[in-house]
N, C-alpha and C. Protein backbone atom coordinates (compact mmCIF):
# COMPACT_ATOMS: atom_id res chain seq x y z
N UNK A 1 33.12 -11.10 1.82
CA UNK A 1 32.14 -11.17 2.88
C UNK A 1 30.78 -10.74 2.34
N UNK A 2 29.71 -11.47 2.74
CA UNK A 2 28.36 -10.96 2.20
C UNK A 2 27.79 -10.34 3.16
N UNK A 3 26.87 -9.48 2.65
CA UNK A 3 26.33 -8.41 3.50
C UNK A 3 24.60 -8.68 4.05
N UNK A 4 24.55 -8.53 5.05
CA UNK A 4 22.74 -8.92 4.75
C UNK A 4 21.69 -8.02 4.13
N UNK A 5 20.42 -8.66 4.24
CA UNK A 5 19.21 -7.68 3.14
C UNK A 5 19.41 -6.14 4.39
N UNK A 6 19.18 -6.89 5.48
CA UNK A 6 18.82 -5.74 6.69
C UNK A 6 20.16 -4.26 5.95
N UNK A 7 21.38 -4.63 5.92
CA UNK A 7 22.64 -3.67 5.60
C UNK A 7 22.09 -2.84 4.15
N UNK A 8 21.54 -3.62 3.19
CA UNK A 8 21.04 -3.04 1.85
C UNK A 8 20.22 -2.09 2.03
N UNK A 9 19.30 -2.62 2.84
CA UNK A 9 18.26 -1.53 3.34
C UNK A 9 18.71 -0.54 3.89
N UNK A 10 19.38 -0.64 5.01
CA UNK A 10 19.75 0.64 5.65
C UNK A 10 20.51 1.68 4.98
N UNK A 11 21.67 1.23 3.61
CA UNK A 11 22.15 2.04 3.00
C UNK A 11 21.07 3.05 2.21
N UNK A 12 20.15 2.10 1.73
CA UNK A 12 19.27 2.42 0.85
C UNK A 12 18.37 3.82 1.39
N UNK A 13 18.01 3.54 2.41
CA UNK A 13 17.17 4.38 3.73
C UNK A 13 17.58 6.00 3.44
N UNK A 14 19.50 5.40 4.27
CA UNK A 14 20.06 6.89 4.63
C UNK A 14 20.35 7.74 3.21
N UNK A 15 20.57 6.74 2.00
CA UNK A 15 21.04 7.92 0.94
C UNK A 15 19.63 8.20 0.81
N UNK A 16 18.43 7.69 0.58
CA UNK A 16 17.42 8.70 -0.04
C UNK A 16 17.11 10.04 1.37
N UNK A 17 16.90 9.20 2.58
CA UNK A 17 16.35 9.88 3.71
C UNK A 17 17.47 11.49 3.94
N UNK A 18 19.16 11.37 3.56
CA UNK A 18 19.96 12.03 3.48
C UNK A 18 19.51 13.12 2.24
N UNK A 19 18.84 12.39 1.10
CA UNK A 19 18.99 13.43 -0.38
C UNK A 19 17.72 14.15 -0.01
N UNK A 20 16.36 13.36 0.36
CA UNK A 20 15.33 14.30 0.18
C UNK A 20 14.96 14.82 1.15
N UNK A 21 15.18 13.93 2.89
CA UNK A 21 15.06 14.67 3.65
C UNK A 21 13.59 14.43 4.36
N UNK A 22 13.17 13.04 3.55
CA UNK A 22 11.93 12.07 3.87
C UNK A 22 12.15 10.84 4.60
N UNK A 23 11.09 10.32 5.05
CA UNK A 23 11.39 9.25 6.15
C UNK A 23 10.90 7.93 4.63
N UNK A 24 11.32 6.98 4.52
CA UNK A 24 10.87 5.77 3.61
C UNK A 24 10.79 4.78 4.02
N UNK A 25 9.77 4.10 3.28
CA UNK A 25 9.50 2.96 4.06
C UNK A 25 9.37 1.75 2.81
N UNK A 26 9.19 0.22 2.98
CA UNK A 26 8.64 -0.46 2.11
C UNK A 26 7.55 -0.27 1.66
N UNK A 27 7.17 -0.21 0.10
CA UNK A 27 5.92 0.52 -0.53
C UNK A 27 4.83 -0.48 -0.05
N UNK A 28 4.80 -1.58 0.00
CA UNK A 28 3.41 -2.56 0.44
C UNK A 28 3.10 -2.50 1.79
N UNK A 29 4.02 -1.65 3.25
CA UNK A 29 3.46 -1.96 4.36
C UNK A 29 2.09 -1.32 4.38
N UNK A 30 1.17 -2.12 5.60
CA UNK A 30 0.03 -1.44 6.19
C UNK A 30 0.87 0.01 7.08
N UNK A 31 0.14 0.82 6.71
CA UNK A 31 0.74 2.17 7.66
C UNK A 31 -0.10 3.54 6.59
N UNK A 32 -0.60 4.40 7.91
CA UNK A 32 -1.16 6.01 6.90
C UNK A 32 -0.20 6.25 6.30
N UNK A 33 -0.91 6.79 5.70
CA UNK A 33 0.10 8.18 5.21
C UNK A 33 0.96 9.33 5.93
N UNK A 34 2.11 9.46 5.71
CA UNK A 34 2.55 10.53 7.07
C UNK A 34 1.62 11.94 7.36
N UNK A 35 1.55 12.45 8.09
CA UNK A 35 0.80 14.28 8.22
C UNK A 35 1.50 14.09 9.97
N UNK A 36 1.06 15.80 9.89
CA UNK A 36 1.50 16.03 11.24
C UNK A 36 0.63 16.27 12.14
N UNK A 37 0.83 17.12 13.01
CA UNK A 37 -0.31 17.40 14.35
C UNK A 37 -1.65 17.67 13.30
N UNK A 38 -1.64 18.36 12.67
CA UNK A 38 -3.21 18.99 12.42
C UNK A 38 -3.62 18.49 11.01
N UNK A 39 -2.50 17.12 11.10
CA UNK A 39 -3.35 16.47 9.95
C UNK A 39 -3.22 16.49 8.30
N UNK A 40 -1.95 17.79 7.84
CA UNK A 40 -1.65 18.31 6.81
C UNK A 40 0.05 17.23 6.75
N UNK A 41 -0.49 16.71 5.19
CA UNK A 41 0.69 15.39 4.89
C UNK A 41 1.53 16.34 4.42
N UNK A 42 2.69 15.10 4.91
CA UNK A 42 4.20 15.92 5.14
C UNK A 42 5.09 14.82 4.10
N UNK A 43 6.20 15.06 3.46
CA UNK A 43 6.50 14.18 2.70
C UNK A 43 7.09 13.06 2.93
N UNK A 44 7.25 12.18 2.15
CA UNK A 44 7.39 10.54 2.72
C UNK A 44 7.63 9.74 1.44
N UNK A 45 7.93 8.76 1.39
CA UNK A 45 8.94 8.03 0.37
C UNK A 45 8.65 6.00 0.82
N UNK A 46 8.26 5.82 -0.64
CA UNK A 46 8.19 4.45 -0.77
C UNK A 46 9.67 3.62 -1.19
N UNK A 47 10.15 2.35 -1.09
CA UNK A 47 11.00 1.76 -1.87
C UNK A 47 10.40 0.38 -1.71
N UNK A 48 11.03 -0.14 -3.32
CA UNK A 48 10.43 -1.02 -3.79
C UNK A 48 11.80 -2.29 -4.72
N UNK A 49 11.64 -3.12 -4.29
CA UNK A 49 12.57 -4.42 -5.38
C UNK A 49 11.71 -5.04 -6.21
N UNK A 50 11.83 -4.44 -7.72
CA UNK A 50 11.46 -4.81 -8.30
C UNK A 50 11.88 -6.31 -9.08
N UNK A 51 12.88 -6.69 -9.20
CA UNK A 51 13.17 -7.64 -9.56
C UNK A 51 14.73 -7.82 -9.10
N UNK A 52 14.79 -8.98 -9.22
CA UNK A 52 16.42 -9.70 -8.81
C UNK A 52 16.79 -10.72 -9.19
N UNK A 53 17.64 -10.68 -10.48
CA UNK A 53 17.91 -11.27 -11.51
C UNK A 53 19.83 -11.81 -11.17
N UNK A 54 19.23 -13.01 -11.00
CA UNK A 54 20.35 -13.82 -11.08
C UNK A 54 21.39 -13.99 -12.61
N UNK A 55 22.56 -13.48 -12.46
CA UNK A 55 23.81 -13.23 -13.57
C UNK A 55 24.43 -14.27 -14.16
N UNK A 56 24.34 -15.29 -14.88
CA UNK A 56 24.84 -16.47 -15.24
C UNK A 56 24.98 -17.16 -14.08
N UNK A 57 26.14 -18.31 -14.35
CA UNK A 57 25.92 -19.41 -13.08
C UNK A 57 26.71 -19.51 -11.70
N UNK A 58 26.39 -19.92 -10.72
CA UNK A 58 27.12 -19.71 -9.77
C UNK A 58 28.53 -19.26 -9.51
N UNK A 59 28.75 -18.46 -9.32
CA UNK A 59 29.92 -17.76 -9.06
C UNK A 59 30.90 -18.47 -8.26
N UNK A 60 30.69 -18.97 -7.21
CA UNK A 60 31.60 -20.16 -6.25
C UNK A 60 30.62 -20.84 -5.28
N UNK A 61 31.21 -21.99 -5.25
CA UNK A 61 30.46 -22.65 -4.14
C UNK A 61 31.55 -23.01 -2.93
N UNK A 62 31.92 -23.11 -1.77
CA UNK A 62 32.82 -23.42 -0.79
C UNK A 62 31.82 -24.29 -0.22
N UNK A 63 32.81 -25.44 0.74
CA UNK A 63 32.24 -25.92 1.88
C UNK A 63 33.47 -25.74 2.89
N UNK A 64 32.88 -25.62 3.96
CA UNK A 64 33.45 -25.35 5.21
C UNK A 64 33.13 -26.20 6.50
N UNK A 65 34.30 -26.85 7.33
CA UNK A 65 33.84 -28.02 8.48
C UNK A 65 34.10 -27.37 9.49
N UNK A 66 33.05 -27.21 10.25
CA UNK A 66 33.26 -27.06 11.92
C UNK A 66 32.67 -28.16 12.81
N UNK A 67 33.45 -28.61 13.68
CA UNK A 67 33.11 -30.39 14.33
C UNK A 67 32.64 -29.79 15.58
N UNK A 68 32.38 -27.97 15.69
CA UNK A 68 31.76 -28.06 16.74
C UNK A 68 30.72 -27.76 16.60
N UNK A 69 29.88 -27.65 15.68
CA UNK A 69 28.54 -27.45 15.23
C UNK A 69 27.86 -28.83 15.97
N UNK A 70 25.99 -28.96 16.24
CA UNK A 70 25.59 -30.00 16.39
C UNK A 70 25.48 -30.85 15.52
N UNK A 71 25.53 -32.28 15.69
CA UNK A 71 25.84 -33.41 14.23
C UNK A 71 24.58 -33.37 13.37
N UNK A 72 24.93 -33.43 12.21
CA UNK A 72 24.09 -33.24 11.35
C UNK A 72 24.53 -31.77 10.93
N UNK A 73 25.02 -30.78 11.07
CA UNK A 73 25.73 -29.31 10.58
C UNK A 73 27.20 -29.14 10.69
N UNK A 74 27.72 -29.99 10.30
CA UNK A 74 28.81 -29.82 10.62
C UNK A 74 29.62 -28.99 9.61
N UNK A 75 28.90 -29.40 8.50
CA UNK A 75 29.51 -29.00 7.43
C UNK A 75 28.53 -27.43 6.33
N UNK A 76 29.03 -26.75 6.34
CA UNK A 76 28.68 -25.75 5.95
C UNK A 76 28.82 -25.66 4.13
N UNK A 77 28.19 -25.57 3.66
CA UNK A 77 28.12 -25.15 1.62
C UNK A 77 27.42 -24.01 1.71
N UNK A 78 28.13 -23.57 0.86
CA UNK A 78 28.12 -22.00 0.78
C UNK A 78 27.85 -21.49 -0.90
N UNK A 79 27.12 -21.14 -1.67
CA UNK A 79 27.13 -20.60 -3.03
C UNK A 79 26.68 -19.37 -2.82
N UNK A 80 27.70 -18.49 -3.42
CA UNK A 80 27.69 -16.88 -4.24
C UNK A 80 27.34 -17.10 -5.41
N UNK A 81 26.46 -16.30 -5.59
CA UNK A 81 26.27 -15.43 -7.11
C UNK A 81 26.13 -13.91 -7.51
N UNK A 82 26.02 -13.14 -8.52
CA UNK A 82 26.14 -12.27 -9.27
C UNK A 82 24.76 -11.88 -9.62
N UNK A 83 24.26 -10.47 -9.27
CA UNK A 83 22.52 -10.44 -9.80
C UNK A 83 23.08 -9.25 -9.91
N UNK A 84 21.54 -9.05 -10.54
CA UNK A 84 20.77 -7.60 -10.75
C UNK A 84 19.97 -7.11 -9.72
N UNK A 85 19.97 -6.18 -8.84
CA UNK A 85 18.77 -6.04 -8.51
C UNK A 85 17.99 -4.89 -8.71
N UNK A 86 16.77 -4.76 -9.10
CA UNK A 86 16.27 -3.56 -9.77
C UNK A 86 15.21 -2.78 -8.68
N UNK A 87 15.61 -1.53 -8.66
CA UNK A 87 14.84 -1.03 -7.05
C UNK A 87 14.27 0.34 -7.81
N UNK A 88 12.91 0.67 -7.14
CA UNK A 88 12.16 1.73 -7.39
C UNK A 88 12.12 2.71 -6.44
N UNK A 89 12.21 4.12 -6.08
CA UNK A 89 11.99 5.38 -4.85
C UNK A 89 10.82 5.87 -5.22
N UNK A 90 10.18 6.07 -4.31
CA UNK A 90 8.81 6.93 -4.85
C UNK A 90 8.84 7.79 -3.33
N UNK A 91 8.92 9.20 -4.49
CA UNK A 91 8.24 10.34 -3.18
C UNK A 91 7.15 11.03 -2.98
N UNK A 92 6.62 11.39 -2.05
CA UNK A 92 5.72 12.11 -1.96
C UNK A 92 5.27 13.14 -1.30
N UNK A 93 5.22 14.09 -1.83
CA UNK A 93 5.50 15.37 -1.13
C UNK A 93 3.69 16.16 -1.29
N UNK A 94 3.95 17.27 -0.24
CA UNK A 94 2.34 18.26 -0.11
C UNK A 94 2.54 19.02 -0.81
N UNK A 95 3.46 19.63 -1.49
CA UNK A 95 3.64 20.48 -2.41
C UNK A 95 3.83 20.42 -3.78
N UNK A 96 3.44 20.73 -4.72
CA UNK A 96 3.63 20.31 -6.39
C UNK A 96 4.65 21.37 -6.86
N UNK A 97 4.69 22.45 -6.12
CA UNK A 97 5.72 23.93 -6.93
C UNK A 97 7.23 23.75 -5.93
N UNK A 98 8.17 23.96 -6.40
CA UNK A 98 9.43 24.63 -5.80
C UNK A 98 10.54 23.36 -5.68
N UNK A 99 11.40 24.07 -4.74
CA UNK A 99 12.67 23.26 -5.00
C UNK A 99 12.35 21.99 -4.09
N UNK A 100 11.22 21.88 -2.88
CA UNK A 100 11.18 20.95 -1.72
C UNK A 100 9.85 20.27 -2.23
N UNK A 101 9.97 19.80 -3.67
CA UNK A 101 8.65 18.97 -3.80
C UNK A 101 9.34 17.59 -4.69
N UNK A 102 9.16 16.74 -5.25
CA UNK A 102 9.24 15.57 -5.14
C UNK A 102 10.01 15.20 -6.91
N UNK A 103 9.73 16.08 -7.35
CA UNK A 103 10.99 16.00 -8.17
C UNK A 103 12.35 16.36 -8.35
N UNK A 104 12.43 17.79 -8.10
CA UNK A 104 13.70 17.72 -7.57
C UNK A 104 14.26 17.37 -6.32
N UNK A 105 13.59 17.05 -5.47
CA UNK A 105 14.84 16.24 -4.40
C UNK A 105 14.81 14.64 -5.18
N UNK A 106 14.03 13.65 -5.66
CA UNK A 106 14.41 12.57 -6.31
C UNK A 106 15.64 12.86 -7.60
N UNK A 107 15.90 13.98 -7.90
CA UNK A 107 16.74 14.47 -8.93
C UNK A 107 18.02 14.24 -8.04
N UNK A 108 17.92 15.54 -7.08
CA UNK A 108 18.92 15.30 -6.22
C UNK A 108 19.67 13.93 -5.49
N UNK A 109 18.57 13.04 -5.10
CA UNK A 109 18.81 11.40 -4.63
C UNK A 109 19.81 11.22 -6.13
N UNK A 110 19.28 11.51 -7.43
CA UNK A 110 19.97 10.66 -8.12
C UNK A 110 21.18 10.99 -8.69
N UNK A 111 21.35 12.37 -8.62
CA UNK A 111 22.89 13.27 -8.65
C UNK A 111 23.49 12.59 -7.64
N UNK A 112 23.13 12.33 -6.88
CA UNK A 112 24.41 11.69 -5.14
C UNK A 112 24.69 10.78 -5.44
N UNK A 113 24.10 9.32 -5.79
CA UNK A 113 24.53 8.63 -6.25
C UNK A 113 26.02 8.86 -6.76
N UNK A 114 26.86 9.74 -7.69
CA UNK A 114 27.65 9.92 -8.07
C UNK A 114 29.02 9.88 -7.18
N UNK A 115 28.39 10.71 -5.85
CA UNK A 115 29.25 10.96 -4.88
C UNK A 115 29.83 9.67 -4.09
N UNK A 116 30.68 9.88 -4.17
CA UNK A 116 31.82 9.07 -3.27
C UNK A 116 31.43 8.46 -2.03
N UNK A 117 31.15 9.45 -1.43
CA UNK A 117 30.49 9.30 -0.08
C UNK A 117 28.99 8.32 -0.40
N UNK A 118 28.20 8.72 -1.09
CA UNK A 118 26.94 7.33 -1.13
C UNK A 118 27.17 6.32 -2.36
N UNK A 119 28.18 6.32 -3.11
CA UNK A 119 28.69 5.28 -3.39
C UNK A 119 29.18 3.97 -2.77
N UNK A 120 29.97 4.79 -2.31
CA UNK A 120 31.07 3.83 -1.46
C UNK A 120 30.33 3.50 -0.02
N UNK A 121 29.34 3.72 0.29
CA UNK A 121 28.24 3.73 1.32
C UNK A 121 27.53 1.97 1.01
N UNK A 122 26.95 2.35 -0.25
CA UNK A 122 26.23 1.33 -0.89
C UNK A 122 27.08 0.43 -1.03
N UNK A 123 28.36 0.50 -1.57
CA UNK A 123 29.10 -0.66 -2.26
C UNK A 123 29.66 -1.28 -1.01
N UNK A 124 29.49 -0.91 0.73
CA UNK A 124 30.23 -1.54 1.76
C UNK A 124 29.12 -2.70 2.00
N UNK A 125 27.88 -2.06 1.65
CA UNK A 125 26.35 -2.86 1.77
C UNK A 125 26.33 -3.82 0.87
N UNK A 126 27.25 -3.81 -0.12
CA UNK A 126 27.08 -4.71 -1.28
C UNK A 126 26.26 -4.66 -2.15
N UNK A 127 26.03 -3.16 -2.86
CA UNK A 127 25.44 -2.50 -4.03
C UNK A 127 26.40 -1.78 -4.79
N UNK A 128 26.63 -2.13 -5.51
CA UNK A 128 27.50 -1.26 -6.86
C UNK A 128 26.14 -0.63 -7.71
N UNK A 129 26.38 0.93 -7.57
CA UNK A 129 25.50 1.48 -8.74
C UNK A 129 25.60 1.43 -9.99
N UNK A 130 24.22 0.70 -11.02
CA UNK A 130 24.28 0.19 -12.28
C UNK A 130 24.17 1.37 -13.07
N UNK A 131 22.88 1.26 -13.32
CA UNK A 131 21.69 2.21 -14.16
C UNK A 131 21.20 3.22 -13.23
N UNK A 132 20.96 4.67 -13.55
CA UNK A 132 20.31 5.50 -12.23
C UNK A 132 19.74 6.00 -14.00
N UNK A 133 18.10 5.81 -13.63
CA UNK A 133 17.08 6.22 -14.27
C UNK A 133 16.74 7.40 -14.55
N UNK A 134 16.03 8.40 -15.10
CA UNK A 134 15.18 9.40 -15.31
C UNK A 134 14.56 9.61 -14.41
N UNK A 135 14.16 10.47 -13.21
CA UNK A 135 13.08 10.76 -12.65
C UNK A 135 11.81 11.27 -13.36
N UNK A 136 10.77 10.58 -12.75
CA UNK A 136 9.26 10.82 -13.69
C UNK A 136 8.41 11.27 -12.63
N UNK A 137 7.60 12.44 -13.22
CA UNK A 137 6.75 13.02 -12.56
C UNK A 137 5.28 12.63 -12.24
N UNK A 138 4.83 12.55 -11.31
CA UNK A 138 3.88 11.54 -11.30
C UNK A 138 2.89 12.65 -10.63
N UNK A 139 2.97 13.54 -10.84
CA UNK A 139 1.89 14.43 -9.57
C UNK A 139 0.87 14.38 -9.71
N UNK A 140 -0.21 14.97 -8.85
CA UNK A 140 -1.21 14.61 -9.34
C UNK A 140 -2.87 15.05 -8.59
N UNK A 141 -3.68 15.15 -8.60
CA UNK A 141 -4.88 15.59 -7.97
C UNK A 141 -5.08 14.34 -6.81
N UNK A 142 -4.92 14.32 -5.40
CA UNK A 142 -5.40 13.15 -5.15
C UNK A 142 -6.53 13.87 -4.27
N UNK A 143 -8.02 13.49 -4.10
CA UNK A 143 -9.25 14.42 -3.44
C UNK A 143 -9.18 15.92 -3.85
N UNK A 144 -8.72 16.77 -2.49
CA UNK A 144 -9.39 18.22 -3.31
C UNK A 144 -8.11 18.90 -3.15
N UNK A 145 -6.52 18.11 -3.06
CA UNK A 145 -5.71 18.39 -3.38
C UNK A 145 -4.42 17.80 -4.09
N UNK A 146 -3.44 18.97 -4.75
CA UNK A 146 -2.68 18.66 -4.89
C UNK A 146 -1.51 17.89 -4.56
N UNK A 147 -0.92 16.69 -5.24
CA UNK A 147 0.07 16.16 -4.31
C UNK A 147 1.58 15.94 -4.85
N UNK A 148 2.38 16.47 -5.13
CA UNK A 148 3.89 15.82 -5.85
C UNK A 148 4.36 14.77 -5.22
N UNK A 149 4.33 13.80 -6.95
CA UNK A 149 4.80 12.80 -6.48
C UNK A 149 5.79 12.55 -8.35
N UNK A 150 7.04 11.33 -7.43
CA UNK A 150 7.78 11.23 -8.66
C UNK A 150 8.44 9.72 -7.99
N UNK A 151 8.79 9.05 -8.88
CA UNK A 151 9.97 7.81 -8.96
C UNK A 151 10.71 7.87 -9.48
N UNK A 152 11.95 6.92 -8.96
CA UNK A 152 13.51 6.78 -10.09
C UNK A 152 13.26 5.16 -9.71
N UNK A 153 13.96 5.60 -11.13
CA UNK A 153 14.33 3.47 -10.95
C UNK A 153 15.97 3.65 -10.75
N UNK A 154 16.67 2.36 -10.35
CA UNK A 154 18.03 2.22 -10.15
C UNK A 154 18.50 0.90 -10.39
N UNK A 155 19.39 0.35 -11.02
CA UNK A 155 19.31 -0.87 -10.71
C UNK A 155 20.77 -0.74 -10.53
N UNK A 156 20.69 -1.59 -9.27
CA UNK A 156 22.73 -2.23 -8.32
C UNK A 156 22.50 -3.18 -8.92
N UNK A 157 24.15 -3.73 -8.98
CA UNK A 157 25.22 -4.83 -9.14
C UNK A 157 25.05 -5.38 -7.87
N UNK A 158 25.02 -6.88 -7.39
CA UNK A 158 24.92 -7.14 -5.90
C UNK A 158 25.49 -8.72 -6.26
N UNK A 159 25.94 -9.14 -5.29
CA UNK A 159 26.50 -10.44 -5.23
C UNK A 159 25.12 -11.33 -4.06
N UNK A 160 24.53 -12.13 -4.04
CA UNK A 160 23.72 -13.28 -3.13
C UNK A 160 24.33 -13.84 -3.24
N UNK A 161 24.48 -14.85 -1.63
CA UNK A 161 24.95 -15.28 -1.01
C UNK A 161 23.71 -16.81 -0.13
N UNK A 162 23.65 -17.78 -0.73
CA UNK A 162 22.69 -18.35 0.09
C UNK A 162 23.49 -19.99 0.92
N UNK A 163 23.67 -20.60 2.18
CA UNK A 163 24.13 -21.49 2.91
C UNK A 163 23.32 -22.83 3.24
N UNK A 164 23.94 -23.69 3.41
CA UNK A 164 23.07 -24.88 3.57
C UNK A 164 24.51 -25.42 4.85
N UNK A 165 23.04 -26.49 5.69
CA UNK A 165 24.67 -27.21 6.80
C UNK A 165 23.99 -28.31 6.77
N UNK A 166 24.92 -29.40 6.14
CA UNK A 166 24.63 -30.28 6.45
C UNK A 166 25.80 -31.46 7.18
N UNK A 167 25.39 -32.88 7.24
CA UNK A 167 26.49 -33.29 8.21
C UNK A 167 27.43 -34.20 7.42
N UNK A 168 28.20 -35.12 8.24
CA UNK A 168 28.85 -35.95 7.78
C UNK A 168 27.89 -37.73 8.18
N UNK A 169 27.96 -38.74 7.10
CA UNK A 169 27.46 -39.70 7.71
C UNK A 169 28.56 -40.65 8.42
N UNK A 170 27.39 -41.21 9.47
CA UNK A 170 28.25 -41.42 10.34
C UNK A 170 27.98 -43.11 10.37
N UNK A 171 27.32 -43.58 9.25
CA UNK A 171 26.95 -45.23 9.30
C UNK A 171 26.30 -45.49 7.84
N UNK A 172 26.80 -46.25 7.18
CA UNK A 172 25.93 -46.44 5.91
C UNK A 172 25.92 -48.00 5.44
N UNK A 173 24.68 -48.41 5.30
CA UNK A 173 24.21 -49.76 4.88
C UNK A 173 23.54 -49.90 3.51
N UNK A 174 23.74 -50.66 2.88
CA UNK A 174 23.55 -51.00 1.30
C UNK A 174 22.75 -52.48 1.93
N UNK A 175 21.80 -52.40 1.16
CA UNK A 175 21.22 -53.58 0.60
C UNK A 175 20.64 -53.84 -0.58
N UNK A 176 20.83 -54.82 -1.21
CA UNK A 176 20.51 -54.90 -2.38
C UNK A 176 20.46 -56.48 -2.75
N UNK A 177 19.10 -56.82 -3.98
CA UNK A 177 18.98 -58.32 -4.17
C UNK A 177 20.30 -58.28 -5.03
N UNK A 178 20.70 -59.36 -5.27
CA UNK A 178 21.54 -59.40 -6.35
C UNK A 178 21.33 -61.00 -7.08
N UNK A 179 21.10 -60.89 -8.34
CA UNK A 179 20.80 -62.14 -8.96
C UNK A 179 19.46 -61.49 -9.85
N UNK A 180 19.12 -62.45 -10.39
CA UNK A 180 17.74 -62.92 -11.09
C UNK A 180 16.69 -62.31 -10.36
């Protein structure tokens, strides 16, 4: 059974939102920066697909008939394949010192990984954990303060899944000169 992008995501969400304890979002939306009532940023977390690399060649193709579809779909083709997909976390925290700033909880995100429980989380979503990266420290002066910030890279095992419906014909005419 294939899983949708929406299911990837959400796994993706709860193990970081579970490890660091940040809300994440897709790194390109329009949206501030998080802070709270009086304006002092609170930490928050990007994710990112960096690439998605298709694994040699189609893995299976099926077709499937349902005659109660409308004509012209009757028939369903179906190809699986085998990728890579390579995903980035970026956190960002108000603090640069201690245990609640943005390297070690991305440390922590990437110790869990290990666990059973967000393994087997991911792999119902249809992510098998590949590669779990180095966390890198990225902190840094942003205006007249300090800000911790860090990424991991990860790259899952994932199977895509893409469908086509098309029909059966239901009349076919040939013409053709024949001769000289």
């Amino acid at each position: 059974m294939a899983t949708t992008f929406e299911q990837m995501e959400g796994a993706l969400n709860t193990w970081l939102r579970d490890a660091t304890g940040a809300a994440f979002r897709w790194e390109d939306q329009k949206a501030p920066q998080a802070g709270d009532a009086a304006g002092t940023p609170v930490s928050y977390g990007t994710m990112r697909i960096l690439t998605l690399v298709r694994l040699g060649a189609t893995a299976s193709v099926t077709h499937g008939t349902d005659t109660g579809r409308p004509a012209g779909q009757e028939v369903k083709s179906t190809a699986r394949m085998s990728c890579l997909l390579s995903f980035r976390a970026q956190l960002f925290t108000a603090f640069t010192f201690g245990a609640a700033t943005a390297v070690p909880l991305l440390q922590v995100a990437a110790a869990r990984l290990d666990l059973n429980s967000v393994s087997g989380a991911l792999h119902r979503a249809g992510l098998g954990v590949g590669t779990i990266g180095t966390v890198q420290n990225l902190s840094g002066l942003i205006g007249t303060r300090y800000q911790g910030h860090a990424a991991l890279d990860v790259t899952f095992n994932c199977t895509t899944e893409v469908a086509d419906f098309v029909g059966y014909f239901l009349r076919a005419q040939v013409t053709a000169n024949v001769g000289p």
